[in-house]
N, C-alpha and C. Protein backbone atom coordinates (compact mmCIF):
# COMPACT_ATOMS: atom_id res chain seq x y z
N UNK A 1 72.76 142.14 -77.41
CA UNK A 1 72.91 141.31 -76.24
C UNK A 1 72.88 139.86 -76.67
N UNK A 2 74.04 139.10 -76.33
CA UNK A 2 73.98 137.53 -76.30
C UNK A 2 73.85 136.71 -75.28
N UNK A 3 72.61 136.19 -75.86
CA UNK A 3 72.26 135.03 -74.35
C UNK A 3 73.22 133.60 -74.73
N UNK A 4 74.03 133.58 -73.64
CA UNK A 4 74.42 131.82 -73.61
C UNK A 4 74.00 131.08 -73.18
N UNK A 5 74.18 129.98 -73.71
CA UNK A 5 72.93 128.71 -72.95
C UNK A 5 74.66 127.97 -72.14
N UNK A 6 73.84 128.28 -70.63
CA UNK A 6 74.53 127.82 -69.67
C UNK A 6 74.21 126.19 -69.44
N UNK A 7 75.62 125.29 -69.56
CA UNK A 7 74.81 123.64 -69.13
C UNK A 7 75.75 123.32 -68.43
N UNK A 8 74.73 122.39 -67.59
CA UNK A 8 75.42 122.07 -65.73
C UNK A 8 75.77 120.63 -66.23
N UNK A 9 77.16 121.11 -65.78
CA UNK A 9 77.95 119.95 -65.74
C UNK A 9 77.60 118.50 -64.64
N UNK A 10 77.14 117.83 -64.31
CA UNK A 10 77.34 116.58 -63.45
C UNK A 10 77.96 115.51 -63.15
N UNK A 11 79.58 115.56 -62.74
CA UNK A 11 80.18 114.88 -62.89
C UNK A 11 79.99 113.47 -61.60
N UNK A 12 80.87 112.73 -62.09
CA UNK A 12 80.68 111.77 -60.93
C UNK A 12 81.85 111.19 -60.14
N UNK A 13 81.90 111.15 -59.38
CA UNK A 13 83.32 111.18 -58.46
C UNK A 13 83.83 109.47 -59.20
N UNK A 14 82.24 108.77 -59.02
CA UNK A 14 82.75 107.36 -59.17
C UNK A 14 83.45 106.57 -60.46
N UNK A 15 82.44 107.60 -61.10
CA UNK A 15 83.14 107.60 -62.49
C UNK A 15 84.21 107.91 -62.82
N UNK A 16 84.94 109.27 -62.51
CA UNK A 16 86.01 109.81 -62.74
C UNK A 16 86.82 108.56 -62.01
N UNK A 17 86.62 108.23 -60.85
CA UNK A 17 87.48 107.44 -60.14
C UNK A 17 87.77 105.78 -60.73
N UNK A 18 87.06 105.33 -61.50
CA UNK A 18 87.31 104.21 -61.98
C UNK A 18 88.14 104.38 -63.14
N UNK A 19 87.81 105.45 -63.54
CA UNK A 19 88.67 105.96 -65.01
C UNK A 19 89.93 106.11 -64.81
N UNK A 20 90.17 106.62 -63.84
CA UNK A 20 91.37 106.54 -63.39
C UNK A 20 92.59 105.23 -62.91
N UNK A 21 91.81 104.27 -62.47
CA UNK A 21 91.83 103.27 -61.99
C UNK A 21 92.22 102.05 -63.33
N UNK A 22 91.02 102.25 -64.38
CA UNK A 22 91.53 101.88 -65.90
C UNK A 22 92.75 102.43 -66.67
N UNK A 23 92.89 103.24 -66.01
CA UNK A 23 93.87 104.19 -66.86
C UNK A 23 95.62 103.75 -65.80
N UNK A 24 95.69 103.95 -64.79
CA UNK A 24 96.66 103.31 -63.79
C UNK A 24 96.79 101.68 -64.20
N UNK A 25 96.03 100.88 -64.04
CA UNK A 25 96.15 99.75 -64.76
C UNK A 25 97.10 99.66 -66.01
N UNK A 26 95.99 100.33 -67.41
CA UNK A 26 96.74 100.26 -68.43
C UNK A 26 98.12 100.38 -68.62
N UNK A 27 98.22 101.70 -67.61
CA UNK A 27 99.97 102.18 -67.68
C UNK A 27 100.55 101.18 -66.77
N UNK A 28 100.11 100.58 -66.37
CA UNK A 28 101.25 99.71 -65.24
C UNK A 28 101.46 98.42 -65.77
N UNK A 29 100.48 97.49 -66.49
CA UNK A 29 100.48 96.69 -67.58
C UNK A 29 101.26 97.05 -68.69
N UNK A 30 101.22 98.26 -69.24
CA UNK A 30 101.74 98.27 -70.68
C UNK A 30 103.85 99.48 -70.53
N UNK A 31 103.38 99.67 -69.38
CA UNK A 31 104.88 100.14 -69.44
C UNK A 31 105.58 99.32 -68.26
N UNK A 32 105.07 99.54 -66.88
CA UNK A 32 105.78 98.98 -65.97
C UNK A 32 106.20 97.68 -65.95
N UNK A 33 105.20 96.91 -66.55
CA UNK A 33 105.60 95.32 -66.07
C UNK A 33 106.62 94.98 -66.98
N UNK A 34 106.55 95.41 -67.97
CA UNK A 34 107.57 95.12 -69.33
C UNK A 34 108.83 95.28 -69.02
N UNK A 35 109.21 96.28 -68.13
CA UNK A 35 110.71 96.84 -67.29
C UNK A 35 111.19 95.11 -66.56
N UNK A 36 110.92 94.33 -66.48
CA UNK A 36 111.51 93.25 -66.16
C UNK A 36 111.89 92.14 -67.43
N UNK A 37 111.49 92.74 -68.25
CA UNK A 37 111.96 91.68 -69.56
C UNK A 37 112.79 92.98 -70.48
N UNK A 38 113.57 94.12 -69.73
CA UNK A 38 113.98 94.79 -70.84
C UNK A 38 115.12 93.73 -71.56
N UNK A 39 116.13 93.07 -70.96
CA UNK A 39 117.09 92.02 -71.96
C UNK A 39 116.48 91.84 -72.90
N UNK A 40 114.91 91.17 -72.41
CA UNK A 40 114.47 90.38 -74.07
C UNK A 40 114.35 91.73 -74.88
N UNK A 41 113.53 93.20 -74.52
CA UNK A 41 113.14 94.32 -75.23
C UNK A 41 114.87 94.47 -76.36
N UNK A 42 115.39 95.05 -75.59
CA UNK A 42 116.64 94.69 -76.16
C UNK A 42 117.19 94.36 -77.29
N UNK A 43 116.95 92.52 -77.14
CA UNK A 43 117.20 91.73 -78.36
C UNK A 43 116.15 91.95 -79.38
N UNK A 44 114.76 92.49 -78.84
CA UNK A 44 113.98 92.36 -79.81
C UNK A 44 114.30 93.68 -80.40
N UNK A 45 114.77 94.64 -79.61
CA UNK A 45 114.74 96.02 -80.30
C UNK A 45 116.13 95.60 -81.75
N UNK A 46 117.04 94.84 -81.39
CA UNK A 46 118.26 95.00 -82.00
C UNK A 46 118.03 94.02 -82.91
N UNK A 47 116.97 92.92 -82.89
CA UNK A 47 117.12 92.30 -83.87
C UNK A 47 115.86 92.17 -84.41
N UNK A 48 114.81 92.84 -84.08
CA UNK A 48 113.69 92.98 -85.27
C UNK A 48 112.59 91.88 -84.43
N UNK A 49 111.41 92.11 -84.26
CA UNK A 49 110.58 91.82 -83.76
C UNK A 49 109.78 90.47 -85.22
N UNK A 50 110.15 90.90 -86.12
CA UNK A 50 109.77 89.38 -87.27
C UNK A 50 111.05 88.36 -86.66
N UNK A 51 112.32 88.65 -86.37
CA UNK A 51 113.13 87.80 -86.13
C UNK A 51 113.18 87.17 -84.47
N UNK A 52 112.25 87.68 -83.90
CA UNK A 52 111.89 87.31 -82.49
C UNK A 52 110.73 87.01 -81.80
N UNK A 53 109.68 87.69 -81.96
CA UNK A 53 108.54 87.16 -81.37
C UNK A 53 107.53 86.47 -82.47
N UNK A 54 107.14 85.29 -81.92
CA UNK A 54 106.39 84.01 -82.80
C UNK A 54 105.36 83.62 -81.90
N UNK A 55 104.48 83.79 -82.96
CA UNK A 55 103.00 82.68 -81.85
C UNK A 55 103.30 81.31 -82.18
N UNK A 56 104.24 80.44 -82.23
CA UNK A 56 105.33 79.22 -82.38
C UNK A 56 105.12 79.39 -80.93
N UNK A 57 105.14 77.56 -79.86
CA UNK A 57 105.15 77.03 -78.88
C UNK A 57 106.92 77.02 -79.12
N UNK A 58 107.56 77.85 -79.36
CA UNK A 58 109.21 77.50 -79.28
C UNK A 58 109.74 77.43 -77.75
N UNK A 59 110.58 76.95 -77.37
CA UNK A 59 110.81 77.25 -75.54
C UNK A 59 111.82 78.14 -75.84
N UNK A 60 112.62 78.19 -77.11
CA UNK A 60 113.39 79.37 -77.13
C UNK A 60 112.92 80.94 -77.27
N UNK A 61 111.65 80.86 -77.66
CA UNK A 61 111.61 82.07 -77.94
C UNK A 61 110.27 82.80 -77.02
N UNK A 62 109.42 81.61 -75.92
CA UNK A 62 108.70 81.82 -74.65
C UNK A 62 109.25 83.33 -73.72
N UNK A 63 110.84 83.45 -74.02
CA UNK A 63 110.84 84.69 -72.76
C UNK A 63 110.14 86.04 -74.25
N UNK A 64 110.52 85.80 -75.16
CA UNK A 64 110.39 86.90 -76.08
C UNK A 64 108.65 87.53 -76.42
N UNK A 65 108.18 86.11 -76.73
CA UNK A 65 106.61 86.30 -76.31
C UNK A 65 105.94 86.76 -75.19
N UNK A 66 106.55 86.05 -73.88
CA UNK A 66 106.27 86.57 -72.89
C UNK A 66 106.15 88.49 -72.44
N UNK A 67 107.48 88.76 -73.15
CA UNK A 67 107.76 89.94 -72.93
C UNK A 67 106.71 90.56 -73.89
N UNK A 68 105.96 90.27 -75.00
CA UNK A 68 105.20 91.11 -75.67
C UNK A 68 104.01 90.84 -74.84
N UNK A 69 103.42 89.75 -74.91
CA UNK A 69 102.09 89.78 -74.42
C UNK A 69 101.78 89.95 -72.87
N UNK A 70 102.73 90.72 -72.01
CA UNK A 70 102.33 91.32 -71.19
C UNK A 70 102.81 92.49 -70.92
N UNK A 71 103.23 93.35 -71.79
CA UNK A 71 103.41 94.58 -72.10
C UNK A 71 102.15 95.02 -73.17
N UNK A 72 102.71 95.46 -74.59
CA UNK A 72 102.36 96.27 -75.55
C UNK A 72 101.14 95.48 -76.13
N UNK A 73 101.03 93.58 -76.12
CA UNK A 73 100.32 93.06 -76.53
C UNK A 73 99.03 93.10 -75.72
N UNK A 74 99.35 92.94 -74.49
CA UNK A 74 98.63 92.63 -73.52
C UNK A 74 96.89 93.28 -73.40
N UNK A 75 96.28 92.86 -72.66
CA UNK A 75 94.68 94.11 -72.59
C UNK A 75 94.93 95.73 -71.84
N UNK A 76 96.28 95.65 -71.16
CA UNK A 76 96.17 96.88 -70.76
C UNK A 76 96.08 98.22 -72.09
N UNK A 77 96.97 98.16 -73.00
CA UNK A 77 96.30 99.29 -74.01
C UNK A 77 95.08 99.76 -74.12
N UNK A 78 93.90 98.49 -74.59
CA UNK A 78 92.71 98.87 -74.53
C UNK A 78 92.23 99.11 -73.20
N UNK A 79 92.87 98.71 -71.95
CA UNK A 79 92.40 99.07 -70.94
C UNK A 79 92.34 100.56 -70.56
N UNK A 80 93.66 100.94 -70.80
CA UNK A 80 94.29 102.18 -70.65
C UNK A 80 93.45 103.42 -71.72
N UNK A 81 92.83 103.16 -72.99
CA UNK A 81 92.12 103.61 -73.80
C UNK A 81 90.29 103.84 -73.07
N UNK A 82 90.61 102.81 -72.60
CA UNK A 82 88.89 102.94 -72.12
C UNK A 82 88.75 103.94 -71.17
N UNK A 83 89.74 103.73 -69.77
CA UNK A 83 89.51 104.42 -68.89
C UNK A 83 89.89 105.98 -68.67
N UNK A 84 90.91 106.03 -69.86
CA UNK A 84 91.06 107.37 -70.49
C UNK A 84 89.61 108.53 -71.18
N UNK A 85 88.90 107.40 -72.30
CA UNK A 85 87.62 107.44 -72.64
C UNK A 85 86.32 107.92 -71.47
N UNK A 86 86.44 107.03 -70.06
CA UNK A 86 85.63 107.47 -69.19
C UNK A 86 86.30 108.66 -68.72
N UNK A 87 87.18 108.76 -68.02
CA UNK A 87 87.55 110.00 -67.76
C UNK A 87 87.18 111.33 -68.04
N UNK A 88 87.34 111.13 -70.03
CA UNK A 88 87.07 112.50 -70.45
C UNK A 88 85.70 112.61 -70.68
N UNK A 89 84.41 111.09 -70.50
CA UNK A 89 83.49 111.65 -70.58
C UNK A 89 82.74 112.47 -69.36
N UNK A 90 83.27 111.77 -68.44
CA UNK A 90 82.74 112.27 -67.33
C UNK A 90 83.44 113.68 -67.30
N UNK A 91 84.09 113.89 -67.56
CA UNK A 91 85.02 115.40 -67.12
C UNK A 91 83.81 116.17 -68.47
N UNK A 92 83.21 115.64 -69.13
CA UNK A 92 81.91 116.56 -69.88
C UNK A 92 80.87 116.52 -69.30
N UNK A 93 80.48 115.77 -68.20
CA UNK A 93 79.33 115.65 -67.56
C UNK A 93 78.11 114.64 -68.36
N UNK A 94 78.64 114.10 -68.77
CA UNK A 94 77.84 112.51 -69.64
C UNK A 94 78.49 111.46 -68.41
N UNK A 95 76.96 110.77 -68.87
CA UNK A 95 77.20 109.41 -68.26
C UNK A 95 77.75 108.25 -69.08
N UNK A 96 78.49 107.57 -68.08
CA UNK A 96 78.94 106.41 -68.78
C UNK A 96 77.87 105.48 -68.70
N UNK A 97 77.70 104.57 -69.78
CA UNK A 97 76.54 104.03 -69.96
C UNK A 97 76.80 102.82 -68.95
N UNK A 98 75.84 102.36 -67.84
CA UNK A 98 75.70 101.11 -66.57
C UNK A 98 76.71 100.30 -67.50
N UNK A 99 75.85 99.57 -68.29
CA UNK A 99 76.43 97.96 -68.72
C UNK A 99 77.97 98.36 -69.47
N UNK A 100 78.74 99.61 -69.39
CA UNK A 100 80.01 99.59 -69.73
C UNK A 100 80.47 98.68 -67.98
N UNK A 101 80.01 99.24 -66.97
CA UNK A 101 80.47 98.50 -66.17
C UNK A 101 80.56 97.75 -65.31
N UNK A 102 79.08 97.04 -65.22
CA UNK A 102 78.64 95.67 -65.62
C UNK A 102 79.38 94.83 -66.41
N UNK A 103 80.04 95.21 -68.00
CA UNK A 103 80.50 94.15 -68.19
C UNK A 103 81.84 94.16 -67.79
N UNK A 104 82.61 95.26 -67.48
CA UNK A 104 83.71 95.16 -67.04
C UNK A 104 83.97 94.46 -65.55
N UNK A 105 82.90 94.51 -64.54
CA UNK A 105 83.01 93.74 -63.85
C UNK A 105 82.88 91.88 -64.03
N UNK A 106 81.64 91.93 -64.90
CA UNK A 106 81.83 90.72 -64.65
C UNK A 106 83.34 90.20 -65.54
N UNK A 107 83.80 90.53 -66.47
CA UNK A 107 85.30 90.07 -67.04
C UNK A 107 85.98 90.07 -66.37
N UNK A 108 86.36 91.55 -65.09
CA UNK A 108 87.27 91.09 -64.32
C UNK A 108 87.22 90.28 -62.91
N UNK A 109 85.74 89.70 -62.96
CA UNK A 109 85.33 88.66 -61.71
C UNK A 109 85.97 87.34 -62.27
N UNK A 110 86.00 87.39 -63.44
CA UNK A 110 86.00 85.59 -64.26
C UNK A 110 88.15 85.92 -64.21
N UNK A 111 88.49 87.07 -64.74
CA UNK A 111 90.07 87.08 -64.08
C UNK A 111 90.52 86.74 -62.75
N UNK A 112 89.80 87.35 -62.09
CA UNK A 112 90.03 87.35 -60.75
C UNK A 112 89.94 85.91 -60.36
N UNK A 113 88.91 85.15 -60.66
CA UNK A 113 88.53 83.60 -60.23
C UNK A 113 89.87 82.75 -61.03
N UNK A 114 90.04 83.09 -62.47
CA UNK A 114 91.29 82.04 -62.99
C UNK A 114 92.07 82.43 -62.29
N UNK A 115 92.80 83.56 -61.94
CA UNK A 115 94.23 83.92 -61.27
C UNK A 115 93.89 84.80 -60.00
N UNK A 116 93.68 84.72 -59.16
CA UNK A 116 93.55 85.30 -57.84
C UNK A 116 94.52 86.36 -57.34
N UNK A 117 95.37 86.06 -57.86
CA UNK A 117 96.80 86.69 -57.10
C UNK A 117 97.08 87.85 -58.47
N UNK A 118 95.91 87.87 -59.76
CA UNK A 118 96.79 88.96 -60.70
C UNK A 118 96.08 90.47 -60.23
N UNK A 119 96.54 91.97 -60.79
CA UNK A 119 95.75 92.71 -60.34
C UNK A 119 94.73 92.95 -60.76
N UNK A 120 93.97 91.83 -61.29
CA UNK A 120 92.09 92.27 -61.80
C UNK A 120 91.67 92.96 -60.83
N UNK A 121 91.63 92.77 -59.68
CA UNK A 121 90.94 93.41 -58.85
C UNK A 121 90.92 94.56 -58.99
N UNK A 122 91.81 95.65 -59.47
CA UNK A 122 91.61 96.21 -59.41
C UNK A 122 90.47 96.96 -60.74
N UNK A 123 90.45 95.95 -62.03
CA UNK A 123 89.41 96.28 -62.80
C UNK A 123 88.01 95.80 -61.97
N UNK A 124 88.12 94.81 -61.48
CA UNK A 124 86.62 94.83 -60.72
C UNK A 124 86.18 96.03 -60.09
N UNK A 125 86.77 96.47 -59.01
CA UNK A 125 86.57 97.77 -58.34
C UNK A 125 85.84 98.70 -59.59
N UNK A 126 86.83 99.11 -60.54
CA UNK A 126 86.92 99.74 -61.13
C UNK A 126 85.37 99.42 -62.20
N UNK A 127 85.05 98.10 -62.56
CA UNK A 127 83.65 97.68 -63.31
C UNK A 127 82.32 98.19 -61.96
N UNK A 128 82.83 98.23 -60.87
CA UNK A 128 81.62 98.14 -59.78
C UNK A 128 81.19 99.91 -59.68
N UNK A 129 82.34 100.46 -59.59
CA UNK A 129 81.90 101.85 -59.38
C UNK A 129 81.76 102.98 -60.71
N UNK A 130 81.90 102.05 -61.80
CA UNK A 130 80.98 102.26 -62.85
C UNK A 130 79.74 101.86 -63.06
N UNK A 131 79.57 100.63 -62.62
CA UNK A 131 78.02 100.28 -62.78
C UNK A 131 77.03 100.67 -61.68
N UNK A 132 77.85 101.39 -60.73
CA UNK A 132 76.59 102.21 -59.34
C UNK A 132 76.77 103.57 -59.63
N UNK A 133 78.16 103.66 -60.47
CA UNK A 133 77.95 105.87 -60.74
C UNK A 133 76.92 106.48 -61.10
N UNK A 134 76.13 105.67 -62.15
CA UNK A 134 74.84 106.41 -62.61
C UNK A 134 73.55 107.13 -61.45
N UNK A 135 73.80 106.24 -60.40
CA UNK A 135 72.83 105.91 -59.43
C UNK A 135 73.19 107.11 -58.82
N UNK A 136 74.44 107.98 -58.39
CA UNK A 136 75.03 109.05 -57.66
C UNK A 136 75.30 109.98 -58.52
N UNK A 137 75.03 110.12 -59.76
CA UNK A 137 75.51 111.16 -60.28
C UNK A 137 74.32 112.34 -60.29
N UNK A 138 73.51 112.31 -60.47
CA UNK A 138 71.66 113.16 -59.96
C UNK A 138 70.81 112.95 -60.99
N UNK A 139 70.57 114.12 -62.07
CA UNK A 139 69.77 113.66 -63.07
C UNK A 139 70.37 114.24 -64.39
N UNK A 140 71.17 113.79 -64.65
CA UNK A 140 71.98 114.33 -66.23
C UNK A 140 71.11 113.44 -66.93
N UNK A 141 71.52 113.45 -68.23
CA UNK A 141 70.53 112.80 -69.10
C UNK A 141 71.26 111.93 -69.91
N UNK A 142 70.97 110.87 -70.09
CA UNK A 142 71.49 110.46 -70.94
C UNK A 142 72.21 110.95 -72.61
């Protein structure tokens, strides 16, 4: 006879839900927004990314930069990595540790204040109901 050691999962809605939220971000930063600079993708695809994008103040070559650093360059990757990361921890029933989102809120409060109109908000949300999930999830353990 084999005894299994049965362990209770505790997931957290809020958690899962911000993860998600990081993860929607990432992809909408790192694929969607880029769909408006495909011309520049384009030139850069056809002529080599050493022969096009420069951290050079050039005004010629501003749409080409542009197009990297708010696509592939941009924070959504690591954004998109993190909230992928919460996702699958919570889908094990671990907690995400508070001050992961604590600090993600306060980074995307200080976005939100320089540019008002970008979608931080939605990483704030997303830092807030990480840093109260612990509080709703019951008693998993660290």
């Amino acid at each position: 006879m084999t005894l299994t050691a049965t362990r209770e999962v505790k997931r957290s809605v809020l958690a899962g839900t911000a993860g998600w939220i990081a993860v929607a971000f990432g992809v909408v930063h790192t694929v969607v927004a880029p769909w408006g600079y495909r011309d520049y993708w384009e030139t850069i695809v056809d002529e080599g990314p050493w022969d096009t994008l420069t951290l050079d103040h050039d005004p010629g070559a501003m749409g080409y930069n542009e197009a990297f650093w708010i696509g592939p360059g941009s924070f959504g990757v690591p954004v998109l990595l993190f909230g992928a990361f919460v996702v699958w921890i919570n889908r094990r029933g671990e907690r995400v540790p508070t001050g992961f989102g604590w600090a993600l809120t306060v980074w995307a409060a200080f976005l939100c204040a320089v540019m008002p109109s970008s979608p931080a908000w939605a990483l704030l949300l997303a830092g807030v109901l990480l840093g109260i999930a612990p509080r709703t999830q019951g008693s998993a353990t660290l």
